[in-house]
C-alpha atoms as a PDB file:
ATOM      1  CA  UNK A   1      12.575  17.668   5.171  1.00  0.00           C
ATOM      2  CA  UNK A   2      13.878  15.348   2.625  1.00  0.00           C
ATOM      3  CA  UNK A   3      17.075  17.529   2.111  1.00  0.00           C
ATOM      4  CA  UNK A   4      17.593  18.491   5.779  1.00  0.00           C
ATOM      5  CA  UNK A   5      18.396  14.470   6.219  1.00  0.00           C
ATOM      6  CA  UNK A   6      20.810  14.504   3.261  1.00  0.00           C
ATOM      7  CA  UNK A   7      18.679  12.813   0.777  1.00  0.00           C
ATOM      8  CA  UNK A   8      18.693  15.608  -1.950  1.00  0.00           C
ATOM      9  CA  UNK A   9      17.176  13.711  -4.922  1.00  0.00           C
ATOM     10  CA  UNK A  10      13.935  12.323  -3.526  1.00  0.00           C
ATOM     11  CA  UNK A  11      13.816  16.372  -1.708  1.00  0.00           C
ATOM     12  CA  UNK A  12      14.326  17.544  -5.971  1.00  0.00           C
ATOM     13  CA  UNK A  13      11.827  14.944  -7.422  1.00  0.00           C
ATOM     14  CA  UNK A  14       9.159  15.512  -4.862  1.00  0.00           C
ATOM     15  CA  UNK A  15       9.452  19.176  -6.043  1.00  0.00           C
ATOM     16  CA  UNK A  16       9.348  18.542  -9.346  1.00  0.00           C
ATOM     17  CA  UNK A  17       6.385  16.518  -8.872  1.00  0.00           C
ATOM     18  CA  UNK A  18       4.933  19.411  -7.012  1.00  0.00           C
ATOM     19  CA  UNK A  19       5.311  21.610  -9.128  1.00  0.00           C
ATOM     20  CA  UNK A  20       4.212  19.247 -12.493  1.00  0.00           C
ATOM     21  CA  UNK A  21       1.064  18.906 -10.763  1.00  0.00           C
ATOM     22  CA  UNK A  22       0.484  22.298  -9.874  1.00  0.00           C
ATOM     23  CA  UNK A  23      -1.037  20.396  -7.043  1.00  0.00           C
ATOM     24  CA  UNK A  24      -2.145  22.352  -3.420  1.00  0.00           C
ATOM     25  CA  UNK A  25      -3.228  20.908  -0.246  1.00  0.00           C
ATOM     26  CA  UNK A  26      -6.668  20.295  -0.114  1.00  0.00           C
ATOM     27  CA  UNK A  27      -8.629  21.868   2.824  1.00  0.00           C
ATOM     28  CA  UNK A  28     -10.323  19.262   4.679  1.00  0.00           C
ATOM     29  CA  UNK A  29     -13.876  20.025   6.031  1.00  0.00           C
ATOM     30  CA  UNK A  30     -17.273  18.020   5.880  1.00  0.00           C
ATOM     31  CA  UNK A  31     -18.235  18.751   2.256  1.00  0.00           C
ATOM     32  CA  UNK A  32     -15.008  17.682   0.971  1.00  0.00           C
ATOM     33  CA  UNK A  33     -14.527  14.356   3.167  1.00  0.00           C
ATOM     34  CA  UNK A  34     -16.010  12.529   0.003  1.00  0.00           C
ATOM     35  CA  UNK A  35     -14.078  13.568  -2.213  1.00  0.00           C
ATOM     36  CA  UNK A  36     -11.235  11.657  -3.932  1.00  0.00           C
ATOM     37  CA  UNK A  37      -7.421  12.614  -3.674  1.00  0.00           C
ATOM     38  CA  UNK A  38      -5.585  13.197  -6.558  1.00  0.00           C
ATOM     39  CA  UNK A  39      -3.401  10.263  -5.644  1.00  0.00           C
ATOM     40  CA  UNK A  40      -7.134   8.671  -5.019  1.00  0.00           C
ATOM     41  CA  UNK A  41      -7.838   9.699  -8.359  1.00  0.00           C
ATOM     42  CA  UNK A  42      -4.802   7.843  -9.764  1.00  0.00           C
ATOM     43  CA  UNK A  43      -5.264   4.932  -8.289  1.00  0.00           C
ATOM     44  CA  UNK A  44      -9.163   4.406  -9.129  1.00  0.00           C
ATOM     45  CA  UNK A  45      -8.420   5.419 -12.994  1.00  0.00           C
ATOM     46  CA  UNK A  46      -5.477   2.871 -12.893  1.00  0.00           C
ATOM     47  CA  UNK A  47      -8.071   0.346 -11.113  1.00  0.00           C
ATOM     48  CA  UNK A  48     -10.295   0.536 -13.409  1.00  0.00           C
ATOM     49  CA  UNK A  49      -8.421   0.064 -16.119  1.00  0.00           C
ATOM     50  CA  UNK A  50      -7.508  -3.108 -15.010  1.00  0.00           C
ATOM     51  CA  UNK A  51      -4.302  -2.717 -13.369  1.00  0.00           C
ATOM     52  CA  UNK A  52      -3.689  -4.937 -10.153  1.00  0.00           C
ATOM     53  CA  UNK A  53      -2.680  -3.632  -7.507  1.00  0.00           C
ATOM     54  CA  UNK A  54       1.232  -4.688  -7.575  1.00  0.00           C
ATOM     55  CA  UNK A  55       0.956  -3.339 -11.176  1.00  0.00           C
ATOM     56  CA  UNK A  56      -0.876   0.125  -9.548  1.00  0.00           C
ATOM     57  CA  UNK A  57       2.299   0.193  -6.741  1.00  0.00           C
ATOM     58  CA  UNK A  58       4.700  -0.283  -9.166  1.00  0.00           C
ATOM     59  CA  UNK A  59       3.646   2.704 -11.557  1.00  0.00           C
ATOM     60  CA  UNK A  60       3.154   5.319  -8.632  1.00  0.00           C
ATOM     61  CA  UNK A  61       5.895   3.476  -5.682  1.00  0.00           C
ATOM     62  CA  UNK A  62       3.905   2.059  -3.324  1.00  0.00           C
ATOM     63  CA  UNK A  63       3.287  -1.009  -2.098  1.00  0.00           C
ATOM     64  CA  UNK A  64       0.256  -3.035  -2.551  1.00  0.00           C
ATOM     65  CA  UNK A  65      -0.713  -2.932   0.662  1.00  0.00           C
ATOM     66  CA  UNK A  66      -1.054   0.446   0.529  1.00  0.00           C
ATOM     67  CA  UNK A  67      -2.886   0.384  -2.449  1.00  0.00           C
ATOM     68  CA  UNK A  68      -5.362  -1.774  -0.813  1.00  0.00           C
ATOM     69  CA  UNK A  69      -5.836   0.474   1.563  1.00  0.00           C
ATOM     70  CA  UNK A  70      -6.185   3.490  -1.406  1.00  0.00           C
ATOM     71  CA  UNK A  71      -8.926   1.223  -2.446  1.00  0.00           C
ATOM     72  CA  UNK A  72     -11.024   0.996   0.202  1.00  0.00           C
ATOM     73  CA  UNK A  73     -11.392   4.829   1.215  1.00  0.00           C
ATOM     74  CA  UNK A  74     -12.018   5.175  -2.633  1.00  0.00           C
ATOM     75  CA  UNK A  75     -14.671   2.472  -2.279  1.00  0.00           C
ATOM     76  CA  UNK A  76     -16.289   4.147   0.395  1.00  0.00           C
ATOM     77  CA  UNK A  77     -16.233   7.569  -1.030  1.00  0.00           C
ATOM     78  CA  UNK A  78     -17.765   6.408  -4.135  1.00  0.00           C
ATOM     79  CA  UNK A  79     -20.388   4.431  -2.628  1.00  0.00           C
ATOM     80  CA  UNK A  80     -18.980   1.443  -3.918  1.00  0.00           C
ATOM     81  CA  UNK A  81     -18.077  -2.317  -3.316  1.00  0.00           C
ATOM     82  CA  UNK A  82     -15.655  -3.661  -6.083  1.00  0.00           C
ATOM     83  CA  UNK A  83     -13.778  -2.869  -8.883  1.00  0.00           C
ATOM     84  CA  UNK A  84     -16.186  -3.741 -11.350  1.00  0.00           C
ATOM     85  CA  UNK A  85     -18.048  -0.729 -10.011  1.00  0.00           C
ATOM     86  CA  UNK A  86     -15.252   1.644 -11.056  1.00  0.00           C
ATOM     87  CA  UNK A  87     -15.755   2.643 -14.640  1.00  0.00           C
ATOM     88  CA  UNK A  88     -19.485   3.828 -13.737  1.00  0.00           C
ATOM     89  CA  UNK A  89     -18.931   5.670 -10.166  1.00  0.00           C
ATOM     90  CA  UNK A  90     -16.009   7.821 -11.974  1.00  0.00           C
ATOM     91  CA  UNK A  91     -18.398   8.311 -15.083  1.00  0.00           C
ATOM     92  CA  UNK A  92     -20.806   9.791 -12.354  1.00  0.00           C
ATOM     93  CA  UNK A  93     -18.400  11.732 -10.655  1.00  0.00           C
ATOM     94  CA  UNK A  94     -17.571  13.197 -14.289  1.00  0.00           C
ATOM     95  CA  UNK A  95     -20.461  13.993 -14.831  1.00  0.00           C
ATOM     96  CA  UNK A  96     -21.492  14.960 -11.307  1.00  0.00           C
ATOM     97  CA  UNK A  97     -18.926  17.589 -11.444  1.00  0.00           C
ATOM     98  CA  UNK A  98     -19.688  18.894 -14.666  1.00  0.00           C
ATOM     99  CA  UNK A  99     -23.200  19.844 -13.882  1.00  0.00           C
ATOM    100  CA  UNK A 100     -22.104  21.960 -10.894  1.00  0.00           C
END
């Protein structure tokens, strides 16, 4: 899409993003409407390690608003209410995974 409106560098980095990540879409369904994004992912790792959330926006470009909002589905899906929380709901999650 990017290229079809004449803007062929964001269409070339967005590939080689892509393709860096080796990154798919997920399928959405009820067992995996808890689970975390990989931008999700990001974000809460960055979060916890103490990164606000301009700081968070600047690294991956976004805003902080939308940050925010990154935030609180990651809150939810963890379970959780703040970022103290962080470093011991992704521990979990580690670990959770791990063990399956």
């Amino acid at each position: 899409m990017l290229a079809a409106i004449g803007m062929e560098a964001f269409a070339e980095r967005a590939r080689r993003e892509l393709i860096a990540t080796g990154g798919t879409a997920r399928t959405r369904s009820p067992e995996t409407r808890d689970q975390l994004t990989p931008q999700e992912e990001q974000i809460a790792r960055l979060a916890r390690d103490g990164l606000t959330n301009p700081e968070i926006g600047a690294q991956l470009f976004l805003s902080a608003r939308t940050v925010e909002w990154h935030l609180a589905k990651i809150f939810t899906k963890l379970g959780i209410g703040s970022r103290r929380e962080l470093q011991v709901a992704l521990v979990q999650r580690e670990q959770d995974a791990r063990s399956v």
